[in-house]
C-alpha atoms as a PDB file:
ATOM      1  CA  UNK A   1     -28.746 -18.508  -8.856  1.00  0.00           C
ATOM      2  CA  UNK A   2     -25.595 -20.473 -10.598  1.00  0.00           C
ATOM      3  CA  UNK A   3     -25.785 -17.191 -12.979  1.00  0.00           C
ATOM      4  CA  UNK A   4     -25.753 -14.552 -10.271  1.00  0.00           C
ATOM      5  CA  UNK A   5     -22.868 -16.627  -8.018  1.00  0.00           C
ATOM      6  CA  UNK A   6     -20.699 -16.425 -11.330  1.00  0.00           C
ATOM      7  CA  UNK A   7     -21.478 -12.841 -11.743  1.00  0.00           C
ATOM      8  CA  UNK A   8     -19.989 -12.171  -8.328  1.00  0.00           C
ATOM      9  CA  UNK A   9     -17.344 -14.419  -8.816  1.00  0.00           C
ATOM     10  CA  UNK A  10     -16.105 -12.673 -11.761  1.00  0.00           C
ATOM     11  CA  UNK A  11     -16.694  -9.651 -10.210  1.00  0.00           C
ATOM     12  CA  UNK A  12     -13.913 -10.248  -7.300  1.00  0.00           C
ATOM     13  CA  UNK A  13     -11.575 -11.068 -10.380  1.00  0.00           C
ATOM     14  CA  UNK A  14     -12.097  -7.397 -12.126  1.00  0.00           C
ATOM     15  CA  UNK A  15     -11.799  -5.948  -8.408  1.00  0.00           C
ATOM     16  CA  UNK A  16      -8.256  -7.686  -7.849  1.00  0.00           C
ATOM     17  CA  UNK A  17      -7.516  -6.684 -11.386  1.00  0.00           C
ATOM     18  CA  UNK A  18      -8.264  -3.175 -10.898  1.00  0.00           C
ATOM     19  CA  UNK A  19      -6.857  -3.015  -7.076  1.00  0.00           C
ATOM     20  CA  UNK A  20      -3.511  -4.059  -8.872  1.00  0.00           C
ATOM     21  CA  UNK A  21      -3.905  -1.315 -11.111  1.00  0.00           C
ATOM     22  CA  UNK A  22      -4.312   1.499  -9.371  1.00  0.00           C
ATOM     23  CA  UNK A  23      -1.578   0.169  -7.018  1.00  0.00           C
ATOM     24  CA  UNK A  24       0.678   0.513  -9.483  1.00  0.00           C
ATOM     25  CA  UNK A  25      -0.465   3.666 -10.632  1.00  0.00           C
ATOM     26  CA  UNK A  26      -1.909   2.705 -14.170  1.00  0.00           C
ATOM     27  CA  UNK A  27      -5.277   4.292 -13.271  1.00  0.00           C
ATOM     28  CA  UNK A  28      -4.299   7.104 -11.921  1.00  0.00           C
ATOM     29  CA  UNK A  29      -6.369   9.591  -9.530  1.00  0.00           C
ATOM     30  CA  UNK A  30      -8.913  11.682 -11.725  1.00  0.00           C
ATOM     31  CA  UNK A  31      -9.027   8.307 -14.344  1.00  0.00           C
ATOM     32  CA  UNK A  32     -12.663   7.702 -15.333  1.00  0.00           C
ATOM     33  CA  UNK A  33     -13.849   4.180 -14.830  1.00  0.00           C
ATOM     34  CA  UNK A  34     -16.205   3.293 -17.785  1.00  0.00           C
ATOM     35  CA  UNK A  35     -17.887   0.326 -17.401  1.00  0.00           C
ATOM     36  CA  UNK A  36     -17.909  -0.443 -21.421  1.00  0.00           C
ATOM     37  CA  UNK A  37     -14.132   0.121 -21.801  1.00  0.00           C
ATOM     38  CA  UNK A  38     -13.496  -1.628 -18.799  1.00  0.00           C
ATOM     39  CA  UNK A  39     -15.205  -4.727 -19.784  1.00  0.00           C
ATOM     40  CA  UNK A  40     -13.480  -4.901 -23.289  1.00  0.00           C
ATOM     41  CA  UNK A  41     -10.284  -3.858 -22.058  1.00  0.00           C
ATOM     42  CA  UNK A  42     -10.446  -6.916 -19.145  1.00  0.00           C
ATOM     43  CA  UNK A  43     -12.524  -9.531 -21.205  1.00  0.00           C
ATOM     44  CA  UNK A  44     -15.823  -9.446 -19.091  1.00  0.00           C
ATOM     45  CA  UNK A  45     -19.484  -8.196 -18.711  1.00  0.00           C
ATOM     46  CA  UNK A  46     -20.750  -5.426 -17.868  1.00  0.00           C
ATOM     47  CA  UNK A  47     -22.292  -6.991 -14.685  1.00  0.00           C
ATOM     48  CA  UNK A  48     -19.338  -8.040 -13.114  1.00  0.00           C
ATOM     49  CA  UNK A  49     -17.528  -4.369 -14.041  1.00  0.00           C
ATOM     50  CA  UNK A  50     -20.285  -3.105 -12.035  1.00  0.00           C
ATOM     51  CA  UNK A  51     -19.421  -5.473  -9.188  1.00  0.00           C
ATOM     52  CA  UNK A  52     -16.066  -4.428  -9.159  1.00  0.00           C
ATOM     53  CA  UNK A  53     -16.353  -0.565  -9.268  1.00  0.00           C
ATOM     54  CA  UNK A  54     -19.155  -1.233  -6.482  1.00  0.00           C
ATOM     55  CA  UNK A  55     -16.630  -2.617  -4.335  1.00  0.00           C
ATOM     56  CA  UNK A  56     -14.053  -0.099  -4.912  1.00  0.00           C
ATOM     57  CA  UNK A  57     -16.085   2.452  -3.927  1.00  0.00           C
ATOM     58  CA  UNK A  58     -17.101   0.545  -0.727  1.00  0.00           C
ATOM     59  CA  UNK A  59     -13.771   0.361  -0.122  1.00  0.00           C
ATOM     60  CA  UNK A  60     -12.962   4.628  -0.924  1.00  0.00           C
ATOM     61  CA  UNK A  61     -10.950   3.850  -3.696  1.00  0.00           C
ATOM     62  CA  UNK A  62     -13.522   5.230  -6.565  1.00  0.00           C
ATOM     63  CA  UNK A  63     -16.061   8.113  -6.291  1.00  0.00           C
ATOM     64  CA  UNK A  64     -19.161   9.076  -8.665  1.00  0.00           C
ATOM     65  CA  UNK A  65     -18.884  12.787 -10.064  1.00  0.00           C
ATOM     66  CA  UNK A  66     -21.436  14.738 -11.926  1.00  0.00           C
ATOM     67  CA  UNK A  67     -21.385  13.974 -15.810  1.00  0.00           C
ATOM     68  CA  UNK A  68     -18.340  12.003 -15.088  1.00  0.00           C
ATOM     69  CA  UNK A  69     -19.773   8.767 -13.739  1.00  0.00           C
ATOM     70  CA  UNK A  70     -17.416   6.486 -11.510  1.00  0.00           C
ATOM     71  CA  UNK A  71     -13.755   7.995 -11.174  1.00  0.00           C
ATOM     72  CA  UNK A  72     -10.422   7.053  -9.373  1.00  0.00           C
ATOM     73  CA  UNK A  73     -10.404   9.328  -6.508  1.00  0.00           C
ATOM     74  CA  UNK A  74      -8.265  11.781  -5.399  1.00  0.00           C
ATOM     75  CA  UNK A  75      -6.550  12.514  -2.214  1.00  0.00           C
ATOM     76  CA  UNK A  76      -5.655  16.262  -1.554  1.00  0.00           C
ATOM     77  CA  UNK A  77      -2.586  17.153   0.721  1.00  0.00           C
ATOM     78  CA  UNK A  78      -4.511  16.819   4.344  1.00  0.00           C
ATOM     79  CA  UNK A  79      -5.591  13.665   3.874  1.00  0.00           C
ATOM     80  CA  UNK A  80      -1.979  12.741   2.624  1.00  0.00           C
ATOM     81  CA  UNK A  81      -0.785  13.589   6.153  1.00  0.00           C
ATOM     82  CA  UNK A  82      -3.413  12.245   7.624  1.00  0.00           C
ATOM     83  CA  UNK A  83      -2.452   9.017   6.263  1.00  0.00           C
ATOM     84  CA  UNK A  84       0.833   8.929   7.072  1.00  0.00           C
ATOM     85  CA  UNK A  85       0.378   9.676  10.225  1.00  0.00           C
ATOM     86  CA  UNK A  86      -1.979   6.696  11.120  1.00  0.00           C
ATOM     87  CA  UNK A  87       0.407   4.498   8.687  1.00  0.00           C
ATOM     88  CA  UNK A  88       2.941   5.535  11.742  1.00  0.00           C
ATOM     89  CA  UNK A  89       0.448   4.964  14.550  1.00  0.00           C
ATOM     90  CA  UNK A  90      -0.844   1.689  13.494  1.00  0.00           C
ATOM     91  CA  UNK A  91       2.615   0.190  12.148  1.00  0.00           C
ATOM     92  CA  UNK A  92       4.331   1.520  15.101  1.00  0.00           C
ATOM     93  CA  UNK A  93       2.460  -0.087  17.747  1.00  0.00           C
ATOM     94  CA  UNK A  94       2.624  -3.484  14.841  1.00  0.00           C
ATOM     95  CA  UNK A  95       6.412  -3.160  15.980  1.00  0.00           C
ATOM     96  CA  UNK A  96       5.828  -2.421  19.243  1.00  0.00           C
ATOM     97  CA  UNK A  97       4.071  -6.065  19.230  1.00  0.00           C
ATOM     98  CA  UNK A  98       6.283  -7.741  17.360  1.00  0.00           C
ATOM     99  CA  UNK A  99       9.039  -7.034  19.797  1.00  0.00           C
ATOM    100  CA  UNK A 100       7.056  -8.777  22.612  1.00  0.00           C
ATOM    101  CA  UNK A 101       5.476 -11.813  20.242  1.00  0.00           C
ATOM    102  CA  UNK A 102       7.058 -12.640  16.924  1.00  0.00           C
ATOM    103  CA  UNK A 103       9.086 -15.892  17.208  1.00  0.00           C
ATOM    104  CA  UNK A 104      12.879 -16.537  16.640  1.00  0.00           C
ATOM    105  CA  UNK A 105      11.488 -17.737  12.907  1.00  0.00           C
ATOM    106  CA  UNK A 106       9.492 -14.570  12.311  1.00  0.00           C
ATOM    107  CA  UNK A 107      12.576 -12.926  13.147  1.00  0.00           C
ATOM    108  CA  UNK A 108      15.145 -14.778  10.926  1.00  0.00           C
ATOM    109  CA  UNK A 109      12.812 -14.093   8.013  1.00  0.00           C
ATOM    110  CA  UNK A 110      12.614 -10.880   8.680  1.00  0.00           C
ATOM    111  CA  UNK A 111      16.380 -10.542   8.897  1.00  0.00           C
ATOM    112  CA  UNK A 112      16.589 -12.333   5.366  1.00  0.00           C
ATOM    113  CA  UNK A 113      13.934  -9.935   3.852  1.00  0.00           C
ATOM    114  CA  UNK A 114      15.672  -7.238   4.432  1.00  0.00           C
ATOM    115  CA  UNK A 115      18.714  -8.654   3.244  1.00  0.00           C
ATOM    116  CA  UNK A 116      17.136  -9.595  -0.094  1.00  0.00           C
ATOM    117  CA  UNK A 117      15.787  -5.981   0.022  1.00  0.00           C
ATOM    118  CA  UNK A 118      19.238  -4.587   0.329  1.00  0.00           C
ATOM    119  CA  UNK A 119      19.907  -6.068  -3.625  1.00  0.00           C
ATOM    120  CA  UNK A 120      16.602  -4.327  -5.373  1.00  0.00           C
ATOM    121  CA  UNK A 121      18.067  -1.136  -5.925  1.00  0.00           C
ATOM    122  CA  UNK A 122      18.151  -1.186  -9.408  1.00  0.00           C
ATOM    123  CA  UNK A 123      14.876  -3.086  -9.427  1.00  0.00           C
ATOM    124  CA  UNK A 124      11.665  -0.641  -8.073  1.00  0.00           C
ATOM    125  CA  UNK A 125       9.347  -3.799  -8.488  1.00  0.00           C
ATOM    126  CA  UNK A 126      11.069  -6.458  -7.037  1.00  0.00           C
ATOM    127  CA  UNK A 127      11.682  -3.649  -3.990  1.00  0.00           C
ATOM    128  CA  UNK A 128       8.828  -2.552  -3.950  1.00  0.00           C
ATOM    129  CA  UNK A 129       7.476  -6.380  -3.526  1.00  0.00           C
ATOM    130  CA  UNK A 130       9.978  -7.627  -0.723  1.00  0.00           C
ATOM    131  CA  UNK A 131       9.237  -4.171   0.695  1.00  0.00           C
ATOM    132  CA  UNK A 132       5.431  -5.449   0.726  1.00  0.00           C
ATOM    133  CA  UNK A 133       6.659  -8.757   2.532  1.00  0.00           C
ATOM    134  CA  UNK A 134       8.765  -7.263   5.162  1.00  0.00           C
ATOM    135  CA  UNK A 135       5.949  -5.068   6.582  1.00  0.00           C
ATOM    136  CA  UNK A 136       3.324  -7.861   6.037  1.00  0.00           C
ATOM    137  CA  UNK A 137       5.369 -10.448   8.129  1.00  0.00           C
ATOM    138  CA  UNK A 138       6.145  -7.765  10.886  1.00  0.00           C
ATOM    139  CA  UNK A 139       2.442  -7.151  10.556  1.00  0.00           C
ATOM    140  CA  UNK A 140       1.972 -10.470  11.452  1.00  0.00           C
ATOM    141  CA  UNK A 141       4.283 -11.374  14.043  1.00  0.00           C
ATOM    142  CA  UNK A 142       2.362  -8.534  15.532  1.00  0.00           C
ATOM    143  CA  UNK A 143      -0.273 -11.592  16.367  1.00  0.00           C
ATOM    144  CA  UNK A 144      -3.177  -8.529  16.962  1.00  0.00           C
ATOM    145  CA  UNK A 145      -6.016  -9.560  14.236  1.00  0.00           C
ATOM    146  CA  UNK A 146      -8.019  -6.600  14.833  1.00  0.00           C
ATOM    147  CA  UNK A 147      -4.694  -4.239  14.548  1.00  0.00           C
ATOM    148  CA  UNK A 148      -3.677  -6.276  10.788  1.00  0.00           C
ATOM    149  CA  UNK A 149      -7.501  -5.129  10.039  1.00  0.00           C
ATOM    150  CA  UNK A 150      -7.045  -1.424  10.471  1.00  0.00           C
ATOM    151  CA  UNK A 151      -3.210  -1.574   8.687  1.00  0.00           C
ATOM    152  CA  UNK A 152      -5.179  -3.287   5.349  1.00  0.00           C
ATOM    153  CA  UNK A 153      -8.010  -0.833   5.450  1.00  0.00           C
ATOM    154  CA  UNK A 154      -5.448   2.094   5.489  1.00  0.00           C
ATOM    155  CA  UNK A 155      -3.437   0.304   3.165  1.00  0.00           C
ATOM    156  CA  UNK A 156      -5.866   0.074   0.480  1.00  0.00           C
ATOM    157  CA  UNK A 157      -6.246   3.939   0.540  1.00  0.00           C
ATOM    158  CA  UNK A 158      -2.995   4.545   0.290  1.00  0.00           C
ATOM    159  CA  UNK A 159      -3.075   2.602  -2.893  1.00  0.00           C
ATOM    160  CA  UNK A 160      -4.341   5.789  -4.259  1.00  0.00           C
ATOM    161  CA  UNK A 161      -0.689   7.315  -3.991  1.00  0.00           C
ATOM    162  CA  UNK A 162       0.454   5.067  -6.696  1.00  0.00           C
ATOM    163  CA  UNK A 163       3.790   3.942  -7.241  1.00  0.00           C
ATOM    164  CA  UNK A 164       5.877   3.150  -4.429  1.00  0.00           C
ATOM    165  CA  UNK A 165       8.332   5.725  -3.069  1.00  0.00           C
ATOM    166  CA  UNK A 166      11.200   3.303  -3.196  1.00  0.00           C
ATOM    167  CA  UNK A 167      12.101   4.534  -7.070  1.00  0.00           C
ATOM    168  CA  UNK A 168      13.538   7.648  -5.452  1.00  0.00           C
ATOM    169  CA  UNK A 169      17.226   8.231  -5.330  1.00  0.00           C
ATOM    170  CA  UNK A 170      18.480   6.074  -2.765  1.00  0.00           C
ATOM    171  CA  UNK A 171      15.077   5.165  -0.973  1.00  0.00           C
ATOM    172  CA  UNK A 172      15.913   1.634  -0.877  1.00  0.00           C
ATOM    173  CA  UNK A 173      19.114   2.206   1.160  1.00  0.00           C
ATOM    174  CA  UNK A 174      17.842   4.150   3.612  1.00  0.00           C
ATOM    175  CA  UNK A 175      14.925   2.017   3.969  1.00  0.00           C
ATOM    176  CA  UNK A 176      17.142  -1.067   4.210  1.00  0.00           C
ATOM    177  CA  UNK A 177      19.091   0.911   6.947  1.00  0.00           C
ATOM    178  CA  UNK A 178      15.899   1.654   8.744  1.00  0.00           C
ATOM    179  CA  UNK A 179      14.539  -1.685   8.956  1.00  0.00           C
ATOM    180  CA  UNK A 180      17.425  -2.983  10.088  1.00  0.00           C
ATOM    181  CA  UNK A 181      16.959  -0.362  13.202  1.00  0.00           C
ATOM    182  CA  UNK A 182      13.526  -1.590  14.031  1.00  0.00           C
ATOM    183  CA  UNK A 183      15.053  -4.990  13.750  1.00  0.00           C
ATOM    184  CA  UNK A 184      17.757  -4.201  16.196  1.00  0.00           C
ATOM    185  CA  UNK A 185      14.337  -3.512  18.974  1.00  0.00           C
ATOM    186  CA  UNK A 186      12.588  -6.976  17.959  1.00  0.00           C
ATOM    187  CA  UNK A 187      15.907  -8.987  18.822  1.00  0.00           C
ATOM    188  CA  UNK A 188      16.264  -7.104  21.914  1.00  0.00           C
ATOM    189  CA  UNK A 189      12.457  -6.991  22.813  1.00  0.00           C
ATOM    190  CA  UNK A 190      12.444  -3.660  23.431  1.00  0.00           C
ATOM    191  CA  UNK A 191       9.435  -2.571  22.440  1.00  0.00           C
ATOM    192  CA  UNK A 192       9.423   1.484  22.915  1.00  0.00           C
ATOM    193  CA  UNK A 193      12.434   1.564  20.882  1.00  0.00           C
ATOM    194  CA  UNK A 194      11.023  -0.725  17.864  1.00  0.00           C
ATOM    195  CA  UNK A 195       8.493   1.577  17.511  1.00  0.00           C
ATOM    196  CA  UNK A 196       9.864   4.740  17.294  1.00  0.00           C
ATOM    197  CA  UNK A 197      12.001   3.256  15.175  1.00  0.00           C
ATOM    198  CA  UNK A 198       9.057   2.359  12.926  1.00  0.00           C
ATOM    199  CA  UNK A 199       7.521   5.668  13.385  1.00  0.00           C
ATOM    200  CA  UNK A 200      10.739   7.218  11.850  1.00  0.00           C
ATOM    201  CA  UNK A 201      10.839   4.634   9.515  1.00  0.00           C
ATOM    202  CA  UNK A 202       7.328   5.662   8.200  1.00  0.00           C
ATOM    203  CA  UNK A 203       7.681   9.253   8.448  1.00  0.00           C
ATOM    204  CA  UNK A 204      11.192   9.124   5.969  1.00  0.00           C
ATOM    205  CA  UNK A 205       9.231   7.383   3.717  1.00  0.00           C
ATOM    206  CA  UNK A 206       6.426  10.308   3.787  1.00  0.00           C
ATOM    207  CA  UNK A 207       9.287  12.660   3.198  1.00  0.00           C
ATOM    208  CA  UNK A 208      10.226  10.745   0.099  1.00  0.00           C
ATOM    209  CA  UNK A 209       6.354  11.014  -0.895  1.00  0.00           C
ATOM    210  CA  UNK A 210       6.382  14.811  -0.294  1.00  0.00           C
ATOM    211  CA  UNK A 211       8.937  14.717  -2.812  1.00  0.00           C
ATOM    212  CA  UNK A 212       7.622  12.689  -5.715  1.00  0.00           C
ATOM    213  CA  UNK A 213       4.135  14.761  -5.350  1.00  0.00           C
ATOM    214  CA  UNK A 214       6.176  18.197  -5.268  1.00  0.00           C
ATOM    215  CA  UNK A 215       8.180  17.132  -8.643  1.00  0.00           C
ATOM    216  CA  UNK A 216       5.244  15.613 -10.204  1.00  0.00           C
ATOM    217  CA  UNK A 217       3.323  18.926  -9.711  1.00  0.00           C
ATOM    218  CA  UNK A 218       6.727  20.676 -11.351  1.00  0.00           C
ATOM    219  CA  UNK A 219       6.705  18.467 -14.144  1.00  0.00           C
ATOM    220  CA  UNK A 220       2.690  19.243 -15.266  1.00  0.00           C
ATOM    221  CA  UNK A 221       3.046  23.013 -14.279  1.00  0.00           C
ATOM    222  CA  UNK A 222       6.094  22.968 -17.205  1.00  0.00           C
ATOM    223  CA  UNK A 223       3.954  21.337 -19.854  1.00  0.00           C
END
């Protein structure tokens, strides 16, 4: 029993480990998941490697393909809209919310995230981090646990996108710009406006995705 628990507990460690990793785009859609090279590679078993891709694929994030085995899936252009478009939905009405319930602290730290974000322009993973914990505390203020719910399932399929959009051009000042607009709603509590402003907020940075998948697909038709 001791054995198993440890298994499982290991298991949660390769799933973080591997979470991070395609988050960051080191595994890659289309990236074959080998439960041998995994386990070498991150210093376990093969039990707990099995644990981990299990819960992956529970969670969408890996799929099994003929004479291929367990792979990194791959999200074709619909579904890329598709998840955008609840991205704005969900983290729209999180604004919405936060306009009506986060507190004059909430708000403050908000106001000092974004002014910390306004520096990581030079830095794509120190934006992209701050980035993370601006949304995550307007997520919060939100105070709707069933809403944060939906916003970290759709989250961890976007992880499939890889890198964050913020490396392009001058992503982060816009963005910076654009949080300081929904902002503007919370400290006035007007909700409508907070999240249309977070709609637009969300749809800019699809734009900037549209982008980075259009050049990408450039760059491999030229090799």
């Amino acid at each position: 029993m001791a054995d198993a628990q440890e298994d499982v507990t290991q298991g949660q460690v390769v799933y973080r480990r591997l979470l991070e990793e395609i988050r960051l785009g080191q595994l890659p859609p289309g990236t074959r998941l080998r439960e041998v090279e995994l386990g070498e590679r991150l210093g376990h078993s093969r039990t707990p490697v099995r644990e981990a891709l299990r819960l992956l694929e529970m969670d969408g994030l890996v799929v099994h393909q003929p004479r291929l085995g367990a792979v990194v899936r791959s999200l074709d252009y619909p579904e890329i809209m598709e998840l955008y478009e609840m991205r704005a939905v969900l983290e729209g009405t999180a604004a919405r919310l936060a306009a009506r319930s986060a507190s004059e602290a909430e708000i403050a730290e908000l106001q000092d995230l974004n002014a910390e974000f306004a520096g990581t322009a030079d830095d794509h993973a120190r934006a992209a981090e701050i980035n993370r914990l601006f949304h995550m505390t307007l997520q919060d203020s939100a105070k709707n646990r069933f809403l944060l719910a939906a916003i970290n399932a759709l989250q961890k399929t976007m992880m499939i996108l890889g890198p964050t959009t913020l490396m392009e051009g001058t992503r982060v000042d816009s963005a910076v710009e654009e949080h300081a607009r929904v902002l503007d709603a919370i400290v006035a509590r007007d909700g409508q406006r907070a999240e249309l402003e977070m709609r637009a907020h969300i749809q800019s940075a699809q734009r900037s995705r549209l982008r980075i998948l259009r050049s990408s697909e450039r760059t491999t038709d030229e090799i």
